[in-house]
Protein backbone atom coordinates (compact mmCIF):
# COMPACT_ATOMS: atom_id res chain seq x y z
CA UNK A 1 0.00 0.00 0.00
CA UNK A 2 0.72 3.58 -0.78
CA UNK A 3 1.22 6.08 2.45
CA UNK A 4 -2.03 7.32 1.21
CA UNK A 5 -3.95 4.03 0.72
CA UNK A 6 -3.12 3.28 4.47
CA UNK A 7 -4.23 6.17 5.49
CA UNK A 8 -7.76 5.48 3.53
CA UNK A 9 -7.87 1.74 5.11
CA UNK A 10 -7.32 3.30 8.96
CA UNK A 11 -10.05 5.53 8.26
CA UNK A 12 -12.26 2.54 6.67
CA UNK A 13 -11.22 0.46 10.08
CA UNK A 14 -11.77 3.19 12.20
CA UNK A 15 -8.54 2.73 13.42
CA UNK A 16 -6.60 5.36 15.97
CA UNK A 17 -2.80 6.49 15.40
CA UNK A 18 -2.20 4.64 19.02
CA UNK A 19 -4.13 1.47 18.34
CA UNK A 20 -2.47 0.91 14.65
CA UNK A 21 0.64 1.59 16.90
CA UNK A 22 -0.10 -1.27 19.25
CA UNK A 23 -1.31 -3.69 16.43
CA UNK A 24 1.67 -2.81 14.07
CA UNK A 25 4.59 -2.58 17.22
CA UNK A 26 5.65 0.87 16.25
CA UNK A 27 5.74 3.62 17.92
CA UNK A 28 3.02 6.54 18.31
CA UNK A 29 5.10 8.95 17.20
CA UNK A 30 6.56 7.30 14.36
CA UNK A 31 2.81 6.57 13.40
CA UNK A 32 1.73 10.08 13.39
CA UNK A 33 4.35 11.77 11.62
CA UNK A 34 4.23 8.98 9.31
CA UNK A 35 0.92 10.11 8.35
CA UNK A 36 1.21 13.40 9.04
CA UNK A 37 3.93 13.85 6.13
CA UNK A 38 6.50 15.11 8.81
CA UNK A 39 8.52 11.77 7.74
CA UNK A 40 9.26 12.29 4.01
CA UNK A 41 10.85 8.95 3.33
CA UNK A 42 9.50 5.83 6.62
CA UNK A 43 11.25 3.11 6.46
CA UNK A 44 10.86 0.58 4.88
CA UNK A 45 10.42 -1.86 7.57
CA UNK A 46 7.91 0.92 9.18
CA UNK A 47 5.52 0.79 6.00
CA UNK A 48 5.82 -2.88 6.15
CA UNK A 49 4.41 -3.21 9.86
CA UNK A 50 1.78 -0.82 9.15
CA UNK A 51 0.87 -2.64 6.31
CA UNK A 52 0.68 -6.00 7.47
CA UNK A 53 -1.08 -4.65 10.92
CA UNK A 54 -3.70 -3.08 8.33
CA UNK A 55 -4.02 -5.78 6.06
CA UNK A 56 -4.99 -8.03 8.85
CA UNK A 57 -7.32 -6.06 10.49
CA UNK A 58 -9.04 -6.15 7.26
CA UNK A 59 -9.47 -9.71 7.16
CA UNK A 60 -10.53 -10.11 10.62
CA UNK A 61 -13.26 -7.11 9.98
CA UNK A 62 -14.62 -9.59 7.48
CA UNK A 63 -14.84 -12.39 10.06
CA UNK A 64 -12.54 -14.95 8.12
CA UNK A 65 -9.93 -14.02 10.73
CA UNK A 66 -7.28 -14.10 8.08
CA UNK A 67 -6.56 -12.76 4.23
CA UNK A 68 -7.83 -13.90 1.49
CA UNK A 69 -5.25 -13.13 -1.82
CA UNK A 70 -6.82 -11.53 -4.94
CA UNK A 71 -7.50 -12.80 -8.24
CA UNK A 72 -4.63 -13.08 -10.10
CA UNK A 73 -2.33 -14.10 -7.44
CA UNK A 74 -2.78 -17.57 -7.44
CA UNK A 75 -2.33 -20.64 -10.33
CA UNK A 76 -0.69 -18.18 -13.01
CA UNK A 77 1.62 -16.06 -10.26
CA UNK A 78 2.92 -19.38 -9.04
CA UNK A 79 3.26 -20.92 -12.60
CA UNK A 80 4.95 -17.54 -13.96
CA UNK A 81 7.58 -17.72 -11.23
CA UNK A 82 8.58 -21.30 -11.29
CA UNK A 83 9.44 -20.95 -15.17
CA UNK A 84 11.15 -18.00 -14.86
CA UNK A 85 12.91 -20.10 -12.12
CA UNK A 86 13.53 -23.02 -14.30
CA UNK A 87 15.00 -21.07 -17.51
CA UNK A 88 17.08 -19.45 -15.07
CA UNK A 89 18.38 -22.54 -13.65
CA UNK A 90 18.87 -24.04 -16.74
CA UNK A 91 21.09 -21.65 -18.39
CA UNK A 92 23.24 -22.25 -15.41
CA UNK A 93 23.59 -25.97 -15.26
CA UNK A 94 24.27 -25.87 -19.08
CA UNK A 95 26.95 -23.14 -18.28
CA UNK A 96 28.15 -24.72 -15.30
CA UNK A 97 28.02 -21.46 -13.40
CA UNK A 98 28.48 -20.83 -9.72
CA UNK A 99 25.27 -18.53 -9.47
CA UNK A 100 22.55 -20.22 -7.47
CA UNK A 101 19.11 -19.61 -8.63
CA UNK A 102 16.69 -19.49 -5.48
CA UNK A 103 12.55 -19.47 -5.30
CA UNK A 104 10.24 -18.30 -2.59
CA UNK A 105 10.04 -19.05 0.04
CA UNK A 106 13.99 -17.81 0.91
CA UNK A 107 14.49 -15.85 3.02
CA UNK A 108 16.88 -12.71 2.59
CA UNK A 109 18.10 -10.81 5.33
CA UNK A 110 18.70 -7.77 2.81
CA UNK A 111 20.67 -5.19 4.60
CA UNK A 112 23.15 -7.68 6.33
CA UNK A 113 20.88 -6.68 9.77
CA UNK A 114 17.71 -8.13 11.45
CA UNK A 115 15.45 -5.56 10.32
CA UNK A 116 15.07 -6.29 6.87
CA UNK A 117 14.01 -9.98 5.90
CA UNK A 118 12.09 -10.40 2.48
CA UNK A 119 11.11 -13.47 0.71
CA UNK A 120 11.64 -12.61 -3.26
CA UNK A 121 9.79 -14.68 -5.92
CA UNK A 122 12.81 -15.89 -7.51
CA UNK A 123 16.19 -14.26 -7.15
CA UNK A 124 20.33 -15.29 -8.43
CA UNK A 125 22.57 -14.99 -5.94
CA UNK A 126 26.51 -15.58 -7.42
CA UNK A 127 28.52 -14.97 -4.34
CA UNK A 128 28.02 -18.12 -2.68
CA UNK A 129 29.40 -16.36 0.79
CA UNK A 130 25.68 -14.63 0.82
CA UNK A 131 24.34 -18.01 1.46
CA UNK A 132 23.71 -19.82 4.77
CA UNK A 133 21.48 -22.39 5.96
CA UNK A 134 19.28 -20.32 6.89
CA UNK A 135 18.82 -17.55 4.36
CA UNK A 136 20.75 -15.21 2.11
CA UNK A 137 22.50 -12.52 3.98
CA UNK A 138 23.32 -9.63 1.56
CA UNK A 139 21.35 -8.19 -2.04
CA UNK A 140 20.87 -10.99 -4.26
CA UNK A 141 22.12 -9.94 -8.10
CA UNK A 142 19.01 -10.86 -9.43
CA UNK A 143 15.36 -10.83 -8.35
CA UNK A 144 12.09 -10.89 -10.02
CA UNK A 145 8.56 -10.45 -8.32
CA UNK A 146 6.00 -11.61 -9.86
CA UNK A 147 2.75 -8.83 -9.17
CA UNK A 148 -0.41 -9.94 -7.89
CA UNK A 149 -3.29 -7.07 -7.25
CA UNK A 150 -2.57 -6.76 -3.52
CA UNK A 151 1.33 -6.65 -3.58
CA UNK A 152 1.50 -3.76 -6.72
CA UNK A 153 2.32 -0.85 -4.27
CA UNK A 154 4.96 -2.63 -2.49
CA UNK A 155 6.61 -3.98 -5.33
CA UNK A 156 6.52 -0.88 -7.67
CA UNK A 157 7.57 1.86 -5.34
CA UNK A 158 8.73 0.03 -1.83
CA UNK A 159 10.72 -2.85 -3.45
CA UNK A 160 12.50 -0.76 -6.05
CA UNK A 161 13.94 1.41 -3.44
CA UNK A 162 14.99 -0.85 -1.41
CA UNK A 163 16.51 -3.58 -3.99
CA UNK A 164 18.01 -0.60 -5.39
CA UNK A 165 20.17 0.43 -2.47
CA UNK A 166 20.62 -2.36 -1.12
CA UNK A 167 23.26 -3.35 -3.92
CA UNK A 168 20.53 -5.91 -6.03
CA UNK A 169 22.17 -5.10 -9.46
CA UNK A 170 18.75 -6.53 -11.75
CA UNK A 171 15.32 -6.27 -10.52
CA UNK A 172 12.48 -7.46 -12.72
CA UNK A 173 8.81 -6.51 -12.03
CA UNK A 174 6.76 -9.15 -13.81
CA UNK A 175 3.06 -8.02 -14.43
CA UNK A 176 0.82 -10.87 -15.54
CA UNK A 177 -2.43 -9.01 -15.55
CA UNK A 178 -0.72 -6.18 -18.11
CA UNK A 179 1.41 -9.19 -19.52
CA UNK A 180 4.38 -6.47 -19.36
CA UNK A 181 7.29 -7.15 -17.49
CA UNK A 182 9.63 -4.11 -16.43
CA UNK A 183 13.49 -4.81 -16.11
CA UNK A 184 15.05 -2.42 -13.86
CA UNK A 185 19.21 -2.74 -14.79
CA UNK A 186 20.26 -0.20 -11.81
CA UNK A 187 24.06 -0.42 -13.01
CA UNK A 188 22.93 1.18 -16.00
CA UNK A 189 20.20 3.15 -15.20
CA UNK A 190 17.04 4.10 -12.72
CA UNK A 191 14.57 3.59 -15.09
CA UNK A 192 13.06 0.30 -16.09
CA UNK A 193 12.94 -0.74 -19.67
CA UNK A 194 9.70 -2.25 -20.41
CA UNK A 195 9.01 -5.66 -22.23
CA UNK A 196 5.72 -7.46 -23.78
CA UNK A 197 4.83 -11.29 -22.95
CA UNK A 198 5.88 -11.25 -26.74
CA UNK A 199 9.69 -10.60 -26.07
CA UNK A 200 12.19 -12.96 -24.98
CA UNK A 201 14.20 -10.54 -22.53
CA UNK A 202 17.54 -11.01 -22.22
CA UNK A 203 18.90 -11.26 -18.06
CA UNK A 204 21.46 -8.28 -17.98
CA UNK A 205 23.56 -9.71 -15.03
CA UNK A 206 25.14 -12.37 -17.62
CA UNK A 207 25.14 -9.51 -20.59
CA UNK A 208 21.83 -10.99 -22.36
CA UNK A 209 24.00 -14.58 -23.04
CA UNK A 210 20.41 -15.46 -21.12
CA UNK A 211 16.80 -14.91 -21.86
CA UNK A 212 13.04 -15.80 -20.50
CA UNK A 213 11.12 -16.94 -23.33
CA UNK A 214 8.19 -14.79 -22.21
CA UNK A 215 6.19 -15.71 -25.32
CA UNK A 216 6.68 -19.73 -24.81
CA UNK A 217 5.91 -19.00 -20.65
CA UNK A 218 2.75 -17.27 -21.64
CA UNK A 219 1.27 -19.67 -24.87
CA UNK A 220 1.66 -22.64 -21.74
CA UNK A 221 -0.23 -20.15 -18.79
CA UNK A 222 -2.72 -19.04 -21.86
CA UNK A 223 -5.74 -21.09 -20.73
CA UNK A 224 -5.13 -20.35 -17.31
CA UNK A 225 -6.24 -17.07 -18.09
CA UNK A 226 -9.58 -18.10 -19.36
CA UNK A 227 -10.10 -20.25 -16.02
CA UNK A 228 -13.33 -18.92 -14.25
C-alpha cells in the first residue's frame, strides 16, 4: 500500500494512530508523523508493519480471521515464477556457473541486519558467501517479483527502493495481468525498460547470453487465463 492508501484503510477500520501503533509494534510517534507527512521517506520496515497490521485487520473485519489473496495471485503467479525459475536454472547448469538460482520461500536478510528480511519470488545470488542455511545474507544480483493485485504498491515503489540500495544489481517486475514485465538494470540506469509477454528478454547480469522466453511462458499459462 501507498502512504495514502493506508491512510484510507485506517479511516475505513476506524482505526486510531495509538491502536495501529499497538497492532503494528511501532511507535506513536513514528505513526503520526508517518501520516502526518513530517517523515518524508519511513522506512521501509515501518511501511511494512503498518501494512501487514492493516491488512490483517481487514481480514478479521470480514470475520474470516485471516486474508484472502486476490484474483490473479494464485495458479498463473505461481506458474509464472517457477518458469522464470527453471530457464534461469537451466542456463546455469548448461553453463556450469556458480550462481545459485533461489525461489520463494527464501528468506533474505537484505541489509546484512535483522530488520530487513524479504522473501523474493525468484532471485540469483553468485557470491556463494551470501548463502547460509538459513537464508541469504546480503542483495541478491538478481530478483524478479512476480505482481499480484494486492502486492502492486509494495513492489513498484517500496521494493525498487529498497533492492536498489541495497546493492541488487537486476530487478524485474513481472506483471501478468498487463502481460508487461519491467526490467530495472540499476548499473545502468534508474529507469526500467519495459518488455511485452511477446519478447524474450535477455537477463542483464550475464550480458543478455540469457533470456526468458516470455512468449513460450505465456502460450503454456494461456488457458489459465480463461479459467473462471
Amino acid at each position: 500500500m501507498t502512504i495514502e492508501e493506508m491512510k484510507r484503510r485506517k479511516k475505513e477500520l476506524g482505526l486510531s494512530n495509538a491502536k495501529l501503533s499497538d497492532m503494528a509494534k511501532v511507535p506513536l510517534g513514528t505513526v503520526q508523523k508517518v501520516f502526518s507527512g513530517q517523515t518524508a521517506a519511513p522506512r521501509y520496515e515501518t511501511l511494512q508493519r503498518l501494512q501487514d497490521a492493516l491488512e490483517k485487520a481487514g481480514g478479521r473485519r470480514g470475520g474470516s480471521g485471516s486474508m484472502v489473496r486476490q484474483p490473479g495471485s494464485g495458479i498463473i503467479y505461481q506458474f509464472i515464477g517457477s518458469e522464470v525459475f527453471r530457464m534461469l536454472k537451466n542456463y546455469v547448469e548448461k553453463q556450469k556457473g556458480k550462481c545459485i538460482p533461489f525461489i520463494a520461500p527464501t528468506d533474505v536478510q537484505l541489509d546484512k541486519d535483522d530488520k530487513t528480511i524479504l522473501q523474493p519470488d525468484v532471485m540469483v545470488v553468485c557470491d556463494r558467501s551470501k548463502i547460509t542455511r538459513a537464508r541469504i545474507v546480503g542483495a541478491p544480483d538478481f530478483v524478479a517479483e512476480v505482481l499480484s493485485p494486492g502486492s502492486v504498491a509494495n513492489d513498484l515503489f517500496i521494493k525498487v527502493v529498497k533492492y536498489k540500495y541495497a546493492g541488487v544489481r537486476e530487478y524485474w517486475i513481472i506483471m501478468p495481468d498487463d502481460k508487461s514485465v519491467a526490467v530495472y538494470e540499476f548499473e545502468k540506469s534508474s529507469d526500467p525498460e519495459i518488455f511485452t509477454f511477446d519478447d524474450n528478454i535477455p537477463v542483464g547480469i550475464w550480458e543478455g547470453k540469457c533470456r526468458i522466453d516470455f512468449s513460450y511462458i505465456y502460450e503454456q499459462a494461456k488457458f489459465m487465463y480463461e479459467i473462471d
